[in-house]
C-alpha atoms as a PDB file:
ATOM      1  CA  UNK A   1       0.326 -50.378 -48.980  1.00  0.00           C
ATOM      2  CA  UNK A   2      -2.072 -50.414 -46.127  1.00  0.00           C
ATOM      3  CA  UNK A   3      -3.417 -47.084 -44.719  1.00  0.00           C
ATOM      4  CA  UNK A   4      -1.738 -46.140 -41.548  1.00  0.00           C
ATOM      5  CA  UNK A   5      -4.221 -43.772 -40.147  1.00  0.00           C
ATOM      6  CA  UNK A   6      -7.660 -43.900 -40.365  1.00  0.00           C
ATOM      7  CA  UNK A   7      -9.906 -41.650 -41.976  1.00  0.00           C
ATOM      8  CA  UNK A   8     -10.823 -39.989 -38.792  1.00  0.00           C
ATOM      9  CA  UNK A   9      -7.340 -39.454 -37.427  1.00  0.00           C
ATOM     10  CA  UNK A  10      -6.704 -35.879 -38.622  1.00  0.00           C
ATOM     11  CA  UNK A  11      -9.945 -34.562 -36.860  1.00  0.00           C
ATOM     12  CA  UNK A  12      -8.616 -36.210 -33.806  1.00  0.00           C
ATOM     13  CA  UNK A  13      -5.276 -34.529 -34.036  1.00  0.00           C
ATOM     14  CA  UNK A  14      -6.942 -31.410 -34.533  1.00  0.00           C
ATOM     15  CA  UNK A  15      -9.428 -31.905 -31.870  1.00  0.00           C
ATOM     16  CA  UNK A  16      -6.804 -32.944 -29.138  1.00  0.00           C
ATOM     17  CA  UNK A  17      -4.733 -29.895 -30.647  1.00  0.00           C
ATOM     18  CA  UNK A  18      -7.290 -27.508 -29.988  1.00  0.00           C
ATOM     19  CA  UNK A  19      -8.044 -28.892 -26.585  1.00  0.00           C
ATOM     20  CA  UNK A  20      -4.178 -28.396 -25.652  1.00  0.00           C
ATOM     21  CA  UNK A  21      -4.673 -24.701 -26.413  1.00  0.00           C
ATOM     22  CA  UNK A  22      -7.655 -24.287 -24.713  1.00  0.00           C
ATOM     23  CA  UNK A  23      -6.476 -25.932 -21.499  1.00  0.00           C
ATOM     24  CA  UNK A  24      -3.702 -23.386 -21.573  1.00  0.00           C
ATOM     25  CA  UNK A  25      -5.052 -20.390 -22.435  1.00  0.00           C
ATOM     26  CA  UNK A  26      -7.902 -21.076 -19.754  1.00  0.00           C
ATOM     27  CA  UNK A  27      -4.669 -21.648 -17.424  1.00  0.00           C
ATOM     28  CA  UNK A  28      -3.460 -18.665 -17.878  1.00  0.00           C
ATOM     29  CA  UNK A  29      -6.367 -16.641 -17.546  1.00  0.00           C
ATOM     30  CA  UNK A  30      -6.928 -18.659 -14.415  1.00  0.00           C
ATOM     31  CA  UNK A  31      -3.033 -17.902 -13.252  1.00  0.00           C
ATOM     32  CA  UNK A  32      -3.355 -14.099 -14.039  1.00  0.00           C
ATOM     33  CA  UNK A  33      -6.725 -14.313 -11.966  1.00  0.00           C
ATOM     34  CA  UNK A  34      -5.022 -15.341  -9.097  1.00  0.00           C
ATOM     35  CA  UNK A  35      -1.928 -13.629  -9.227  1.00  0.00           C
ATOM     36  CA  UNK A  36      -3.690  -9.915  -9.405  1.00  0.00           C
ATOM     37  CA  UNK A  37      -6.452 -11.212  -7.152  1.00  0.00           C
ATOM     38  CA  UNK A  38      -6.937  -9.520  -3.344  1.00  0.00           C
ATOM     39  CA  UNK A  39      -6.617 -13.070  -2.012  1.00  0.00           C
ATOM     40  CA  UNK A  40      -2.989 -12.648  -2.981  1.00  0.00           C
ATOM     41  CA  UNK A  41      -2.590  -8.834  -3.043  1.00  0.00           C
ATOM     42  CA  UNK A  42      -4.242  -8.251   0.024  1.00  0.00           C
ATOM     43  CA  UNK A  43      -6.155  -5.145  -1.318  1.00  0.00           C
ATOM     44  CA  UNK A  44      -9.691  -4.531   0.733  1.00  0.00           C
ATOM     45  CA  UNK A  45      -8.831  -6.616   3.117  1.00  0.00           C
ATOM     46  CA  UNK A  46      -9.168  -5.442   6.595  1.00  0.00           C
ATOM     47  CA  UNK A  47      -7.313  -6.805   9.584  1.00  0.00           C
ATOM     48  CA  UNK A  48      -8.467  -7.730  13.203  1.00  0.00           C
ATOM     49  CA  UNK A  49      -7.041  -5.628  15.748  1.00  0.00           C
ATOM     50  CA  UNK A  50      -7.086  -4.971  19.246  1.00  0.00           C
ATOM     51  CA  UNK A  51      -9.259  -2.418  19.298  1.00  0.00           C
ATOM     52  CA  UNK A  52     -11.330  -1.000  16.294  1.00  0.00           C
ATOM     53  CA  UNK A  53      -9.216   2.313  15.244  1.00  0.00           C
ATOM     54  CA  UNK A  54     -11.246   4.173  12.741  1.00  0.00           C
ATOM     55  CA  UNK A  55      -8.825   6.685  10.718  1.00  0.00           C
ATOM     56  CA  UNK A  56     -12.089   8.030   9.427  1.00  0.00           C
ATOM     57  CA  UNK A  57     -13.062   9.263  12.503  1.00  0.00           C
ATOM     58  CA  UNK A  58      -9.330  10.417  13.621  1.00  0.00           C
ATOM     59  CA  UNK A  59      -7.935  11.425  10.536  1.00  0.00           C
ATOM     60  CA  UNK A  60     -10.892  12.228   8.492  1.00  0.00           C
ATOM     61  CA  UNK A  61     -13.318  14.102  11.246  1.00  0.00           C
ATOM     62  CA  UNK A  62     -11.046  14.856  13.669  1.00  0.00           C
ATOM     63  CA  UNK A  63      -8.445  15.887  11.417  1.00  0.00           C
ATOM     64  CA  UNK A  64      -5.525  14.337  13.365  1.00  0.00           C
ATOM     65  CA  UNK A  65      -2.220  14.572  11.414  1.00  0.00           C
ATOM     66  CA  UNK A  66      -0.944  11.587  10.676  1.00  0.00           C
ATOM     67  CA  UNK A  67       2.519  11.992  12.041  1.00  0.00           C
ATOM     68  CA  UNK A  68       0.661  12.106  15.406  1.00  0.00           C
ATOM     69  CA  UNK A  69       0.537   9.000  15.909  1.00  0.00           C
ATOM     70  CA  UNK A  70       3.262   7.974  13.398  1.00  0.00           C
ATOM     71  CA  UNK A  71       5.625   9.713  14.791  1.00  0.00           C
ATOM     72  CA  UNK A  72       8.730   8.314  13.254  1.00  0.00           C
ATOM     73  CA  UNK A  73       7.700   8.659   9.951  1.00  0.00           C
ATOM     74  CA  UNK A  74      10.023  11.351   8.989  1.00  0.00           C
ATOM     75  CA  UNK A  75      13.336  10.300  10.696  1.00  0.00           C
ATOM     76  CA  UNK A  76      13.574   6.148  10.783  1.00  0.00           C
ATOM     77  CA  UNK A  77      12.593   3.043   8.084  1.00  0.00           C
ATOM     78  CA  UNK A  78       9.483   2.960  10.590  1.00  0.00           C
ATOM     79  CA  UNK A  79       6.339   5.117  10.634  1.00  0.00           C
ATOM     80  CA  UNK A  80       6.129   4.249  14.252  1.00  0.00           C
ATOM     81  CA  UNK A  81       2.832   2.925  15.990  1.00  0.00           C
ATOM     82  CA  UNK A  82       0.912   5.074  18.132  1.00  0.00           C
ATOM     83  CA  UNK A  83       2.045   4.130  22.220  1.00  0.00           C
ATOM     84  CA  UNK A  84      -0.802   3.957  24.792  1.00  0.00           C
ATOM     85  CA  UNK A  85       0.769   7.341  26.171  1.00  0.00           C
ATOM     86  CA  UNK A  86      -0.326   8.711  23.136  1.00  0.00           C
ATOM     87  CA  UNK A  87      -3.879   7.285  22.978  1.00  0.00           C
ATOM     88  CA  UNK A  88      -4.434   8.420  26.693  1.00  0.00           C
ATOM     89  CA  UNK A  89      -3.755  11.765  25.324  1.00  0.00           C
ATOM     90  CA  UNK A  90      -6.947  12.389  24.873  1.00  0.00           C
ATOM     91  CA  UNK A  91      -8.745   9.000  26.216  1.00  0.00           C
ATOM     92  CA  UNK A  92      -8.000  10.058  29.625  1.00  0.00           C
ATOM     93  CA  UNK A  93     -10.366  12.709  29.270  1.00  0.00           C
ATOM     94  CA  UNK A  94     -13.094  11.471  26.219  1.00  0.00           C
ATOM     95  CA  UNK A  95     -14.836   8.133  26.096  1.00  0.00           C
ATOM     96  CA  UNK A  96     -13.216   7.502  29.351  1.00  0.00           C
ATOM     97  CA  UNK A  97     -15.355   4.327  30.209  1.00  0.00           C
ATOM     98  CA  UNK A  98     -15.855   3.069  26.622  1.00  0.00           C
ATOM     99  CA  UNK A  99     -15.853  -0.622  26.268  1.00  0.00           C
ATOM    100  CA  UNK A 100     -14.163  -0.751  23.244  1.00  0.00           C
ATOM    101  CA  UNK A 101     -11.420   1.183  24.674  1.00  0.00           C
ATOM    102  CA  UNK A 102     -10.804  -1.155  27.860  1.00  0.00           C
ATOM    103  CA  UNK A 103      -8.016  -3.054  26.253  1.00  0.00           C
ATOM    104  CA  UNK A 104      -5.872   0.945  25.968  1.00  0.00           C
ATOM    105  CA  UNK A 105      -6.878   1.076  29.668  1.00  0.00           C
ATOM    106  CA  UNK A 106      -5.622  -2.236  30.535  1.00  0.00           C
ATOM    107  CA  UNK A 107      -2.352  -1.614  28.205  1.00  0.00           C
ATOM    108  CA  UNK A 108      -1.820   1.681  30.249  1.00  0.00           C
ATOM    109  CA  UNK A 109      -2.506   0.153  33.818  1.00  0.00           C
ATOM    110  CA  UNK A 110      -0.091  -3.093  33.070  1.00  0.00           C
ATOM    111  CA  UNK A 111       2.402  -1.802  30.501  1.00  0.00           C
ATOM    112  CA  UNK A 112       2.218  -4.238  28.163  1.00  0.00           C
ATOM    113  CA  UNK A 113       2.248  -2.415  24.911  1.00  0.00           C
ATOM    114  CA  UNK A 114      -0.892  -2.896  22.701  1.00  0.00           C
ATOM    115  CA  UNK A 115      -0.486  -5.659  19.702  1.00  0.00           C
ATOM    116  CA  UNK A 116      -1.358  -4.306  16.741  1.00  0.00           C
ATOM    117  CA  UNK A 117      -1.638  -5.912  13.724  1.00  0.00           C
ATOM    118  CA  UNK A 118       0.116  -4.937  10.444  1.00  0.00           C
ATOM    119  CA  UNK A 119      -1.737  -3.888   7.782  1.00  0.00           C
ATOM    120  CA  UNK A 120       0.465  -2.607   4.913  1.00  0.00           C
ATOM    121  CA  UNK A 121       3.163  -5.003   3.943  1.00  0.00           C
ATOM    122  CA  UNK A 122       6.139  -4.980   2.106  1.00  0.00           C
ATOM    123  CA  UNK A 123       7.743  -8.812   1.882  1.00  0.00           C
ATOM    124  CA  UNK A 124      10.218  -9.385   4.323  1.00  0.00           C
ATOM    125  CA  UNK A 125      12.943  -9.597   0.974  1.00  0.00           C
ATOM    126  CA  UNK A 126      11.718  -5.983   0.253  1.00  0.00           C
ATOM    127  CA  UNK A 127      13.974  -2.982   2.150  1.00  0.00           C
ATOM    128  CA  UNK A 128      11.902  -0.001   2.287  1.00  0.00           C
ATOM    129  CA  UNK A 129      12.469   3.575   3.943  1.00  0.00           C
ATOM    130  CA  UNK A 130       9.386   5.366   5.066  1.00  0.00           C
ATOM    131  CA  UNK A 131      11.805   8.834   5.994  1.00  0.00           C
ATOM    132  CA  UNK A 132      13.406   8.923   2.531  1.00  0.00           C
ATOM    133  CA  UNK A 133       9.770   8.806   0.691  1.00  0.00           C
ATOM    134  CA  UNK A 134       7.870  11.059   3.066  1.00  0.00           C
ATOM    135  CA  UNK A 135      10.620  14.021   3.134  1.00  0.00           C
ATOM    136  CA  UNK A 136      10.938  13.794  -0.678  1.00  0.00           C
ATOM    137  CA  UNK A 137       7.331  13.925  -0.682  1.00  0.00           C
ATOM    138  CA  UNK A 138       5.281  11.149  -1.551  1.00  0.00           C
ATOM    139  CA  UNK A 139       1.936  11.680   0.239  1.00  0.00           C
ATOM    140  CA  UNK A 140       0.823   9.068   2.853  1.00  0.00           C
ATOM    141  CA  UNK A 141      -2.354   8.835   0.358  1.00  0.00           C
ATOM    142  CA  UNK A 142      -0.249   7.312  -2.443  1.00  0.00           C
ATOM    143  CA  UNK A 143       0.649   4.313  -0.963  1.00  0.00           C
ATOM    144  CA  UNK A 144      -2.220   4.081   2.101  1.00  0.00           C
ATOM    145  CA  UNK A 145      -4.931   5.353  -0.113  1.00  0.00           C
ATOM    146  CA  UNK A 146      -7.894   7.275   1.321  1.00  0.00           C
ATOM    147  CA  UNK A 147      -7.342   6.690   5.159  1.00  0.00           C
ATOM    148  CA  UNK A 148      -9.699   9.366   6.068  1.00  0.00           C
ATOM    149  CA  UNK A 149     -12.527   7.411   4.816  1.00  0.00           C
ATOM    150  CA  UNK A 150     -11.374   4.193   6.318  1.00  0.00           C
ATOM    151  CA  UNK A 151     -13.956   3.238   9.420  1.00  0.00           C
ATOM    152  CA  UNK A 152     -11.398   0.331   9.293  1.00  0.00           C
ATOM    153  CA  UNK A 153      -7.655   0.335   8.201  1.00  0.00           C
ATOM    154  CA  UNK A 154      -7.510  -1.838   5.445  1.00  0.00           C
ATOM    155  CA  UNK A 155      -4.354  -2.225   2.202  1.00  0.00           C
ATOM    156  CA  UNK A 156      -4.956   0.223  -0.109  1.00  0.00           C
ATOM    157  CA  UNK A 157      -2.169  -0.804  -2.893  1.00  0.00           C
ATOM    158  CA  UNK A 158      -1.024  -4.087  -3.798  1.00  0.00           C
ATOM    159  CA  UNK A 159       2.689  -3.206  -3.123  1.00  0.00           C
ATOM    160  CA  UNK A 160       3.779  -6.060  -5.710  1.00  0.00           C
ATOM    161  CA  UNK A 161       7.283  -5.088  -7.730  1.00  0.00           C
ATOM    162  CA  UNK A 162       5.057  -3.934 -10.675  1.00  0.00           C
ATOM    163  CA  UNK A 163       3.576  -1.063  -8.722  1.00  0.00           C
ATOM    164  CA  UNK A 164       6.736   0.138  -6.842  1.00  0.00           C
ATOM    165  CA  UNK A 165       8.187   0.354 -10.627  1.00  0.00           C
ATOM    166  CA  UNK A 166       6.053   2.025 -12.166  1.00  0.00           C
ATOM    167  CA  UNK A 167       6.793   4.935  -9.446  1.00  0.00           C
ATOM    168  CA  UNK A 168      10.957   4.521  -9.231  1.00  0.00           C
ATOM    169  CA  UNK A 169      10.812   5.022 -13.040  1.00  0.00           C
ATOM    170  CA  UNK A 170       8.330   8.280 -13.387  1.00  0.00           C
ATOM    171  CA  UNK A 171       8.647   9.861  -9.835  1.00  0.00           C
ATOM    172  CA  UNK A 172       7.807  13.425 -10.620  1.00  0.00           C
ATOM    173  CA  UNK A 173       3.598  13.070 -11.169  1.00  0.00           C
ATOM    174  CA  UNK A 174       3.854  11.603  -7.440  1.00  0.00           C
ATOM    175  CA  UNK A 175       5.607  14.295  -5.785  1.00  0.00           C
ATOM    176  CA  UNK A 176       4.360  16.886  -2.990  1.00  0.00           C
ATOM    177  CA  UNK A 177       5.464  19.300  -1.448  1.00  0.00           C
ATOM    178  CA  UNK A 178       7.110  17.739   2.079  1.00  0.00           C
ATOM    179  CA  UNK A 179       5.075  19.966   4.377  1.00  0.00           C
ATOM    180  CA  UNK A 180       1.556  18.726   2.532  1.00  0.00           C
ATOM    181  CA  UNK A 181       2.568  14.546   2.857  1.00  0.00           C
ATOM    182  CA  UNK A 182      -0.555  13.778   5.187  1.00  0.00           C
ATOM    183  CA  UNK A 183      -3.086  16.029   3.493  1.00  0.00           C
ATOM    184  CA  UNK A 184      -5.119  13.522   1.921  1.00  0.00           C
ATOM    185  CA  UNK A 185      -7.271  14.872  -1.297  1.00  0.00           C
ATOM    186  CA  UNK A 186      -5.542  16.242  -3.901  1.00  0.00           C
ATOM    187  CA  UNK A 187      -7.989  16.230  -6.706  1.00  0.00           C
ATOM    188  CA  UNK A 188      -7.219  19.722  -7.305  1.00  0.00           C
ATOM    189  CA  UNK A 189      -4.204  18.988  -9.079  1.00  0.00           C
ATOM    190  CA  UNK A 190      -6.441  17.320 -12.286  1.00  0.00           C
ATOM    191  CA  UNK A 191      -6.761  21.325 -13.022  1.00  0.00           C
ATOM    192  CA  UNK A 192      -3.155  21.576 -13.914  1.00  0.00           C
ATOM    193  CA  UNK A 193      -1.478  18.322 -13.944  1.00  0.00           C
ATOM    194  CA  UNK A 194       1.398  19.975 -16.575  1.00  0.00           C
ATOM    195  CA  UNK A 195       2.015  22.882 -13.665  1.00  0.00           C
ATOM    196  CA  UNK A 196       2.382  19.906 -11.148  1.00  0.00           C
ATOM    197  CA  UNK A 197       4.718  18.031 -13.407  1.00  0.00           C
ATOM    198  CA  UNK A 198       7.060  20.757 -13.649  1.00  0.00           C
ATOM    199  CA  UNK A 199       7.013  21.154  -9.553  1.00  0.00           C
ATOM    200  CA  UNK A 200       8.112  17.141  -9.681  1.00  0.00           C
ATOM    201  CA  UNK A 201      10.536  17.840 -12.584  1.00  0.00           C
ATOM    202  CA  UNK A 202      12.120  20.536 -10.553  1.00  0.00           C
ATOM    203  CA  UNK A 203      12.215  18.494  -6.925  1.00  0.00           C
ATOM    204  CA  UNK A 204      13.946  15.055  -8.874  1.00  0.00           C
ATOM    205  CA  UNK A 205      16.853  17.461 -10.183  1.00  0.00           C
ATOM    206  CA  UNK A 206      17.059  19.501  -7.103  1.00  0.00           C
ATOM    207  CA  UNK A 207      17.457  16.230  -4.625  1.00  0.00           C
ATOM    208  CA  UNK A 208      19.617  14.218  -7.318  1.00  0.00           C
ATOM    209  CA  UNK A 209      17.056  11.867  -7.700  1.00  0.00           C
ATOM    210  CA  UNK A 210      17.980   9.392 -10.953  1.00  0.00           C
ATOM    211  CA  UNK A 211      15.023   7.858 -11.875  1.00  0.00           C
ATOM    212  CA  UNK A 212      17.553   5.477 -13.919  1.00  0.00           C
ATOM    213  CA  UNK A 213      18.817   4.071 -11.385  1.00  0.00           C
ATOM    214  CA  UNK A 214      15.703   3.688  -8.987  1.00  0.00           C
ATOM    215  CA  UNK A 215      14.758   0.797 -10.558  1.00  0.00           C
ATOM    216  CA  UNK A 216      18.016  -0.920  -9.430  1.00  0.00           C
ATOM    217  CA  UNK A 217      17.789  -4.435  -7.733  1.00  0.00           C
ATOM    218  CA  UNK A 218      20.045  -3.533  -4.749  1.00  0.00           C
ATOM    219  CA  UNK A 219      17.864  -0.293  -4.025  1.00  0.00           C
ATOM    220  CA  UNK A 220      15.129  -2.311  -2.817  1.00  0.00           C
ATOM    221  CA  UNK A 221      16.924  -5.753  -2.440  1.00  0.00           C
ATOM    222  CA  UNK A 222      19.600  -5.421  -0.202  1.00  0.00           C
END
Protein backbone atom coordinates (compact mmCIF):
# COMPACT_ATOMS: atom_id res chain seq x y z
CA UNK A 1 0.00 0.00 0.00
CA UNK A 2 1.25 3.44 -0.70
CA UNK A 3 2.54 5.64 2.19
CA UNK A 4 0.05 8.20 3.21
CA UNK A 5 2.24 10.62 4.95
CA UNK A 6 5.49 11.51 4.18
CA UNK A 7 8.47 11.02 6.07
CA UNK A 8 8.50 14.52 7.28
CA UNK A 9 4.88 14.75 8.37
CA UNK A 10 5.26 13.90 12.08
CA UNK A 11 7.87 16.77 12.62
CA UNK A 12 5.34 18.99 11.04
CA UNK A 13 2.58 17.92 13.34
CA UNK A 14 4.79 18.41 16.11
CA UNK A 15 6.11 21.64 14.95
CA UNK A 16 2.58 23.22 14.24
CA UNK A 17 1.65 21.54 17.73
CA UNK A 18 4.17 23.30 19.53
CA UNK A 19 3.50 26.55 17.78
CA UNK A 20 -0.33 26.25 18.94
CA UNK A 21 0.97 26.19 22.51
CA UNK A 22 3.22 28.79 22.22
CA UNK A 23 0.77 31.21 20.60
CA UNK A 24 -1.38 30.59 23.63
CA UNK A 25 0.64 30.61 26.37
CA UNK A 26 2.26 33.95 24.95
CA UNK A 27 -1.62 35.02 24.84
CA UNK A 28 -2.12 34.60 28.03
CA UNK A 29 0.78 36.12 29.43
CA UNK A 30 -0.08 38.96 27.11
CA UNK A 31 -3.97 38.91 28.51
CA UNK A 32 -2.81 38.78 32.23
CA UNK A 33 -0.42 41.78 31.23
CA UNK A 34 -3.14 43.78 30.34
CA UNK A 35 -5.70 42.89 32.61
CA UNK A 36 -3.42 43.79 35.92
CA UNK A 37 -1.83 46.61 33.96
CA UNK A 38 -2.41 50.57 35.24
CA UNK A 39 -3.71 51.24 31.73
CA UNK A 40 -6.68 49.22 32.91
CA UNK A 41 -6.44 49.54 36.72
CA UNK A 42 -5.86 53.03 36.75
CA UNK A 43 -3.14 52.80 39.53
CA UNK A 44 -0.47 55.94 39.30
CA UNK A 45 -2.40 57.62 37.25
CA UNK A 46 -3.09 61.14 38.08
CA UNK A 47 -6.03 63.17 36.88
CA UNK A 48 -6.34 66.81 35.48
CA UNK A 49 -8.20 69.02 37.63
CA UNK A 50 -9.25 72.40 38.01
CA UNK A 51 -6.85 73.49 40.08
CA UNK A 52 -3.69 71.52 41.30
CA UNK A 53 -4.77 70.30 45.02
CA UNK A 54 -1.75 68.86 46.64
CA UNK A 55 -2.92 66.52 49.71
CA UNK A 56 0.76 66.53 50.49
CA UNK A 57 0.81 69.90 51.29
CA UNK A 58 -2.85 69.90 53.05
CA UNK A 59 -2.94 66.69 54.53
CA UNK A 60 0.62 65.83 54.90
CA UNK A 61 2.23 69.44 56.07
CA UNK A 62 -0.59 71.09 57.06
CA UNK A 63 -2.07 68.28 58.73
CA UNK A 64 -5.68 68.96 57.63
CA UNK A 65 -8.05 66.10 58.64
CA UNK A 66 -9.45 64.60 56.02
CA UNK A 67 -13.06 64.82 56.98
CA UNK A 68 -12.46 68.59 56.48
CA UNK A 69 -13.00 68.68 53.38
CA UNK A 70 -14.84 65.32 53.09
CA UNK A 71 -17.23 66.10 55.14
CA UNK A 72 -19.80 63.47 54.48
CA UNK A 73 -17.67 60.75 54.86
CA UNK A 74 -19.08 59.46 58.01
CA UNK A 75 -22.90 59.86 57.49
CA UNK A 76 -23.79 59.31 53.47
CA UNK A 77 -22.45 56.68 50.44
CA UNK A 78 -20.43 60.02 49.58
CA UNK A 79 -17.19 61.36 51.08
CA UNK A 80 -18.37 64.70 49.93
CA UNK A 81 -16.11 67.21 47.87
CA UNK A 82 -14.72 70.12 49.45
CA UNK A 83 -17.31 73.47 48.44
CA UNK A 84 -15.57 76.77 47.54
CA UNK A 85 -16.96 78.01 51.05
CA UNK A 86 -14.70 75.70 52.40
CA UNK A 87 -11.58 76.50 50.34
CA UNK A 88 -12.15 80.31 51.07
CA UNK A 89 -11.79 79.26 54.58
CA UNK A 90 -8.58 79.94 54.61
CA UNK A 91 -7.90 81.33 50.85
CA UNK A 92 -9.58 84.43 51.78
CA UNK A 93 -6.86 85.21 53.94
CA UNK A 94 -3.48 83.06 52.43
CA UNK A 95 -2.34 83.06 48.84
CA UNK A 96 -5.05 85.51 48.30
CA UNK A 97 -3.85 86.57 44.72
CA UNK A 98 -2.37 83.20 43.65
CA UNK A 99 -2.82 82.38 40.07
CA UNK A 100 -3.38 78.98 40.49
CA UNK A 101 -6.11 79.70 42.80
CA UNK A 102 -8.13 82.18 40.39
CA UNK A 103 -10.47 79.52 39.19
CA UNK A 104 -11.73 79.10 43.53
CA UNK A 105 -12.04 82.91 43.20
CA UNK A 106 -14.01 82.88 40.13
CA UNK A 107 -16.16 79.72 41.54
CA UNK A 108 -16.83 81.91 44.71
CA UNK A 109 -17.65 85.27 42.83
CA UNK A 110 -20.14 83.36 40.17
CA UNK A 111 -21.38 80.33 42.10
CA UNK A 112 -20.79 77.87 39.85
CA UNK A 113 -19.43 75.05 41.88
CA UNK A 114 -15.84 73.92 40.97
CA UNK A 115 -15.63 70.61 38.56
CA UNK A 116 -13.60 68.30 39.94
CA UNK A 117 -12.57 65.35 38.53
CA UNK A 118 -12.93 61.84 40.06
CA UNK A 119 -10.14 60.08 40.93
CA UNK A 120 -11.01 56.85 42.82
CA UNK A 121 -13.55 54.76 41.06
CA UNK A 122 -15.68 52.08 41.79
CA UNK A 123 -17.69 50.84 38.36
CA UNK A 124 -20.91 52.26 38.10
CA UNK A 125 -22.33 48.22 38.66
CA UNK A 126 -20.38 48.42 42.01
CA UNK A 127 -22.65 49.87 45.24
CA UNK A 128 -20.31 51.06 47.75
CA UNK A 129 -20.85 52.91 51.24
CA UNK A 130 -18.09 55.19 52.32
CA UNK A 131 -20.11 55.75 56.11
CA UNK A 132 -20.40 52.00 56.76
CA UNK A 133 -16.42 51.42 56.08
CA UNK A 134 -15.12 54.56 57.75
CA UNK A 135 -17.23 54.14 61.17
CA UNK A 136 -16.26 50.43 61.29
CA UNK A 137 -12.89 51.60 60.72
CA UNK A 138 -11.13 51.08 57.68
CA UNK A 139 -8.55 53.90 57.43
CA UNK A 140 -8.82 56.36 54.47
CA UNK A 141 -5.06 55.01 53.81
CA UNK A 142 -6.30 51.51 52.93
CA UNK A 143 -8.10 52.21 50.06
CA UNK A 144 -6.52 55.97 49.06
CA UNK A 145 -3.05 54.93 49.95
CA UNK A 146 -0.49 57.49 51.15
CA UNK A 147 -2.40 60.83 50.40
CA UNK A 148 -0.11 62.80 52.51
CA UNK A 149 2.64 62.27 50.14
CA UNK A 150 0.56 62.88 47.10
CA UNK A 151 1.75 66.49 45.45
CA UNK A 152 -1.04 65.16 43.10
CA UNK A 153 -4.14 62.93 43.90
CA UNK A 154 -3.67 60.01 42.01
CA UNK A 155 -5.56 55.91 42.47
CA UNK A 156 -3.83 54.26 44.92
CA UNK A 157 -5.63 50.62 44.65
CA UNK A 158 -6.89 48.96 41.73
CA UNK A 159 -10.43 48.52 43.25
CA UNK A 160 -11.01 45.37 40.85
CA UNK A 161 -13.42 42.48 42.63
CA UNK A 162 -10.17 40.58 43.55
CA UNK A 163 -9.01 43.27 45.93
CA UNK A 164 -12.40 44.18 47.57
CA UNK A 165 -12.42 40.20 48.34
CA UNK A 166 -9.66 39.66 49.68
CA UNK A 167 -10.82 42.36 52.47
CA UNK A 168 -14.82 41.17 52.84
CA UNK A 169 -13.31 37.71 53.59
CA UNK A 170 -10.38 38.62 56.33
CA UNK A 171 -11.64 42.06 57.67
CA UNK A 172 -10.03 42.07 61.06
CA UNK A 173 -6.00 42.86 59.94
CA UNK A 174 -7.73 46.07 58.28
CA UNK A 175 -9.50 47.42 61.13
CA UNK A 176 -8.89 50.79 63.22
CA UNK A 177 -10.06 52.20 65.68
CA UNK A 178 -13.03 54.77 64.21
CA UNK A 179 -11.58 57.88 65.83
CA UNK A 180 -7.88 57.11 64.08
CA UNK A 181 -9.58 56.53 60.16
CA UNK A 182 -7.60 59.62 58.64
CA UNK A 183 -4.32 59.14 60.48
CA UNK A 184 -2.30 57.99 57.75
CA UNK A 185 1.00 55.84 58.90
CA UNK A 186 0.50 53.03 60.76
CA UNK A 187 3.72 51.18 60.49
CA UNK A 188 3.75 50.84 64.10
CA UNK A 189 1.45 48.11 64.09
CA UNK A 190 4.35 45.60 62.26
CA UNK A 191 5.52 45.55 66.18
CA UNK A 192 2.52 43.59 67.18
CA UNK A 193 0.47 42.59 64.32
CA UNK A 194 -1.04 39.42 66.68
CA UNK A 195 -2.15 42.33 69.43
CA UNK A 196 -3.81 44.18 66.40
CA UNK A 197 -5.50 41.06 65.18
CA UNK A 198 -7.17 40.44 68.31
CA UNK A 199 -8.46 44.35 68.39
CA UNK A 200 -10.06 43.34 64.68
CA UNK A 201 -11.21 39.94 66.05
CA UNK A 202 -12.95 41.69 68.84
CA UNK A 203 -14.59 44.79 66.59
CA UNK A 204 -16.07 41.95 63.70
CA UNK A 205 -17.94 40.11 66.71
CA UNK A 206 -18.86 43.20 68.52
CA UNK A 207 -20.59 44.96 65.21
CA UNK A 208 -21.99 41.47 63.85
CA UNK A 209 -19.85 41.62 61.09
CA UNK A 210 -19.99 37.95 59.08
CA UNK A 211 -17.17 37.83 57.08
CA UNK A 212 -19.19 34.78 55.39
CA UNK A 213 -21.44 36.56 54.07
CA UNK A 214 -19.43 39.76 52.92
CA UNK A 215 -18.47 38.21 50.03
CA UNK A 216 -22.14 37.99 48.89
CA UNK A 217 -23.06 39.18 45.28
CA UNK A 218 -26.02 41.38 46.37
CA UNK A 219 -23.74 43.19 49.07
CA UNK A 220 -21.93 44.93 46.48
CA UNK A 221 -24.26 44.25 43.43
CA UNK A 222 -27.45 45.53 44.10
Amino acid sequence: MAQIFTASADAKLRLFAGAVALAVVLGGALWWSAASSSYRTGVDWVSEQPVPFSHQHHAGELGIDCRYCHDTVETSARAGLPSTETCMTCHSQIWTDAPMLAPVRESLATGEPLQWNRVARVPDYVYFDHSIHVTTGVPCETCHGRVDKMPLMKQAKPFDMGWCLDCHRDPAPKLRPPSEVTRMDWSSLDDDLAAHRDYGALVVEARGIEPDRLDDCNVCHR
